[in-house]
Protein backbone atom coordinates (compact mmCIF):
# COMPACT_ATOMS: atom_id res chain seq x y z
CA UNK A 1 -132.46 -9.58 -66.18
CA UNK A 2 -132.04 -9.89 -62.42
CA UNK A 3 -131.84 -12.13 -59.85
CA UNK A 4 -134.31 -11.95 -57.12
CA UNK A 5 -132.46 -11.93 -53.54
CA UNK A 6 -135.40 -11.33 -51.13
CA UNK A 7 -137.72 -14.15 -52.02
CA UNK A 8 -139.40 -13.93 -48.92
CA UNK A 9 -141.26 -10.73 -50.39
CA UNK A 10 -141.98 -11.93 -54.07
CA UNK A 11 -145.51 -12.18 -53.62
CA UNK A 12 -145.56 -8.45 -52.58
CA UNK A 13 -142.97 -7.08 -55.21
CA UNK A 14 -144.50 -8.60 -58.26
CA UNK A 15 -140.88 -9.90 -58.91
CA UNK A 16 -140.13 -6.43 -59.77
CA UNK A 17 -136.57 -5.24 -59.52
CA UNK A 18 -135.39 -3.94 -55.79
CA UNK A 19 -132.21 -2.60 -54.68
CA UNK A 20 -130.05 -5.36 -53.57
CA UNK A 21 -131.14 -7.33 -56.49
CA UNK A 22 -128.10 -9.18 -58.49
CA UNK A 23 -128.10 -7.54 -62.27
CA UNK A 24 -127.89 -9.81 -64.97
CA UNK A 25 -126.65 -12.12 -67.09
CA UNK A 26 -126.46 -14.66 -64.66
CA UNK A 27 -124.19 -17.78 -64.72
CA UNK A 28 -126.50 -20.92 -64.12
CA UNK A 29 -123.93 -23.30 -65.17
CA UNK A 30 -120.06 -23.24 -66.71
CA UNK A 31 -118.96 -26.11 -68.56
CA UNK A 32 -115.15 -27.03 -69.04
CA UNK A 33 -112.80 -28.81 -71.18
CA UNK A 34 -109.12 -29.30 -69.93
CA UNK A 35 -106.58 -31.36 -71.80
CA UNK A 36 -104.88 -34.73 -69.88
CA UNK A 37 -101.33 -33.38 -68.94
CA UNK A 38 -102.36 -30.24 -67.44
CA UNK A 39 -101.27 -27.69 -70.06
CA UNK A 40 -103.75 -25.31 -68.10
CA UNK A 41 -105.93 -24.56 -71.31
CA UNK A 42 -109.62 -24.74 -70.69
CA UNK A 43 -112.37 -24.17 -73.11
CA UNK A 44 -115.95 -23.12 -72.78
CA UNK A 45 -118.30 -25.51 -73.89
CA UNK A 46 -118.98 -23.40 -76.62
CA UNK A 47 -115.77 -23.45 -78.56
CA UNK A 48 -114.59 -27.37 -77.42
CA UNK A 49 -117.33 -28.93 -79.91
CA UNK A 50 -114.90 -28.73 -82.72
CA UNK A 51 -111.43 -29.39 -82.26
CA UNK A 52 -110.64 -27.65 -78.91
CA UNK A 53 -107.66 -30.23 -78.31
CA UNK A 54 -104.92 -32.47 -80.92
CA UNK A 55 -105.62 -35.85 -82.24
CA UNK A 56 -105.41 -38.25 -79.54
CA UNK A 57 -105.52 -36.29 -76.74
CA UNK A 58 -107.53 -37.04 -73.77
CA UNK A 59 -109.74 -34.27 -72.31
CA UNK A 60 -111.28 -33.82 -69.22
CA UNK A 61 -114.86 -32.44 -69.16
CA UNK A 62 -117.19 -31.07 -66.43
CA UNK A 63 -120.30 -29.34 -66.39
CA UNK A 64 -121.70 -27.64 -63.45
CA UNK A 65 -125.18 -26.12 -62.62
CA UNK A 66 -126.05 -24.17 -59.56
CA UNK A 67 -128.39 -26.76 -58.02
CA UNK A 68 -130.25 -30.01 -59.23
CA UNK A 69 -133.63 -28.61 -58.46
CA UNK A 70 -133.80 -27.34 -62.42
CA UNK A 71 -133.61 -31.15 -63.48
CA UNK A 72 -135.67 -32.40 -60.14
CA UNK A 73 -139.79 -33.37 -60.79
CA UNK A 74 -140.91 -32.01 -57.38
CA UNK A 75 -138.92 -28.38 -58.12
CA UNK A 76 -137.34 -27.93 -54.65
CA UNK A 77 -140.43 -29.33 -52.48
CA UNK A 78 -142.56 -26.76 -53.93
CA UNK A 79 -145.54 -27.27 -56.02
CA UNK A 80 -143.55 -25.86 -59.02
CA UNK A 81 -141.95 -28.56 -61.09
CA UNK A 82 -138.96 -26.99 -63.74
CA UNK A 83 -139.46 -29.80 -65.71
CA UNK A 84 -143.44 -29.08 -66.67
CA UNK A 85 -143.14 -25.30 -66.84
CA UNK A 86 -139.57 -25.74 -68.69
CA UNK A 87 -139.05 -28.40 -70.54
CA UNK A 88 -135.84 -27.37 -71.81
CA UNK A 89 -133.81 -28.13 -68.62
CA UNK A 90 -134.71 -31.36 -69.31
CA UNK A 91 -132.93 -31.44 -72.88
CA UNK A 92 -130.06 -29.46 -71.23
CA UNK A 93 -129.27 -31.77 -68.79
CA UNK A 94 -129.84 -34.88 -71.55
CA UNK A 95 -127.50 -33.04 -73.51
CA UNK A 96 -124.65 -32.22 -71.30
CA UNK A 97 -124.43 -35.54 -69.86
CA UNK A 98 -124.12 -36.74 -74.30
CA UNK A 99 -121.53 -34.17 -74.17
CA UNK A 100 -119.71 -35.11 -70.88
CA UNK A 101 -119.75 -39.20 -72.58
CA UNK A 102 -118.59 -37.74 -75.68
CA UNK A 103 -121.31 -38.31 -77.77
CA UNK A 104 -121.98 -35.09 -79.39
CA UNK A 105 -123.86 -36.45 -82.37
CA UNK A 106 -126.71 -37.21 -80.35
CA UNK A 107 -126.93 -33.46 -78.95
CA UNK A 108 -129.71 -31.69 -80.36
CA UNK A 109 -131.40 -28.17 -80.05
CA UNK A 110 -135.60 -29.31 -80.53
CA UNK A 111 -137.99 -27.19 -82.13
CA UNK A 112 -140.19 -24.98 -79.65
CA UNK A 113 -143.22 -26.80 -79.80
CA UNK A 114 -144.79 -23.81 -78.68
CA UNK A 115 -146.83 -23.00 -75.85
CA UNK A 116 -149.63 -25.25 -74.02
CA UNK A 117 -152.59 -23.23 -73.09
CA UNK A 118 -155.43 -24.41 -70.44
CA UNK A 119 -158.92 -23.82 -70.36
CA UNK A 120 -160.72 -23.35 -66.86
CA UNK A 121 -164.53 -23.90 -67.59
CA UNK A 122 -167.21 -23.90 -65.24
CA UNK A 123 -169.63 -26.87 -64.34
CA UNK A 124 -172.49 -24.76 -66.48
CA UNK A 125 -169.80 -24.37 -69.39
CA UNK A 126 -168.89 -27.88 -69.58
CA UNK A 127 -172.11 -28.98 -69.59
CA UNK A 128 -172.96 -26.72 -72.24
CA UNK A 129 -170.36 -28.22 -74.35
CA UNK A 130 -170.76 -31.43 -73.92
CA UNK A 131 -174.91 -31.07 -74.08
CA UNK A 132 -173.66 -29.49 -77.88
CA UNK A 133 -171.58 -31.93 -79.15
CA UNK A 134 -173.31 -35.29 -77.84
CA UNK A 135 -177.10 -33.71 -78.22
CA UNK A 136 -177.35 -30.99 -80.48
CA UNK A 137 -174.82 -32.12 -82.77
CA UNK A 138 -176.12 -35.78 -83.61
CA UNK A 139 -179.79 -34.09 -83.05
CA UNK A 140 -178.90 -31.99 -85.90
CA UNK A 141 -177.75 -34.67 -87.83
CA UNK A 142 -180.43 -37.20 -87.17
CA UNK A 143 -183.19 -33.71 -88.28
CA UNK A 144 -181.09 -33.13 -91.90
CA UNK A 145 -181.09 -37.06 -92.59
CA UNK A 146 -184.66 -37.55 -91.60
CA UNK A 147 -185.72 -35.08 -93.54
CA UNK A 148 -183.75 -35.84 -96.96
CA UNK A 149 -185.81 -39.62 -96.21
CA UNK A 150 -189.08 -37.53 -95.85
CA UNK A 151 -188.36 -35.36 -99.18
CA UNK A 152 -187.10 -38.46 -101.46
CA UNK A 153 -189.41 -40.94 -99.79
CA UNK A 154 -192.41 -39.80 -101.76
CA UNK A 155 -190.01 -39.95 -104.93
């Protein structure tokens, strides 16, 4: 992984990597835990779920992301939005603000409901479709009962 410094030229890169480019992993958000009294201990989010500090000690928490456009429905201005192409920021932000208020039962990691696919059709296409399955398929229907009334009718 890599993060893409010269976005002015994505188009004409492909997104492919270029010298200058920042190597991976990258940090797109830190979470911390300190304990009230300033012992100086902080925790990443990842161990302070279970008992990062004592019994009845208060903790500060704070979670930080790089920018709000990953949680924003207009995705910077652009005609992206984070939120429709990945849904999971919005389940990350959910969560960290459950885990910021303390509720931690209510954090959850969702099943993938897997991916949404789109089908571009033509005007010809569509109306073939449609032609099939409010024509042709009754049609059809209409032809197999008329003729079961023909063949039993003489019964």
């Amino acid at each position: 992984s890599w993060g893409i410094t010269d976005v002015k030229n994505l188009q004409s890169t492909g997104g492919a990597y270029q010298a200058g480019d920042v190597k991976g992993p990258l940090t797109l958000g830190v979470s911390i835990v300190e304990n009230a009294g300033g012992s100086g201990s902080s925790t990443s989010s990842a161990n302070s779920g279970t008992a990062a500090a004592g019994v009845g000690v208060k903790q500060f928490r704070a979670v930080v992301f790089g920018n709000s456009v990953f949680i924003s429905s207009n995705g910077g201005g652009g005609n992206i939005s984070p939120i429709t192409y990945f849904p999971g920021n919005r389940n990350l932000f959910l969560n960290s603000v459950g885990w910021l208020t303390g509720l931690t039962q209510g954090i959850s990691l969702p099943t993938n409901p897997g991916s949404s696919s789109q089908v571009t059709l033509s005007g010809s296409q569509a109306r073939i479709i449609m032609d099939t399955f409010l024509i042709g398929i009754p049609l059809v229907c209409f032809a197999l009962a008329f003729s079961t009334w023909w063949s039993r009718r003489k019964l």
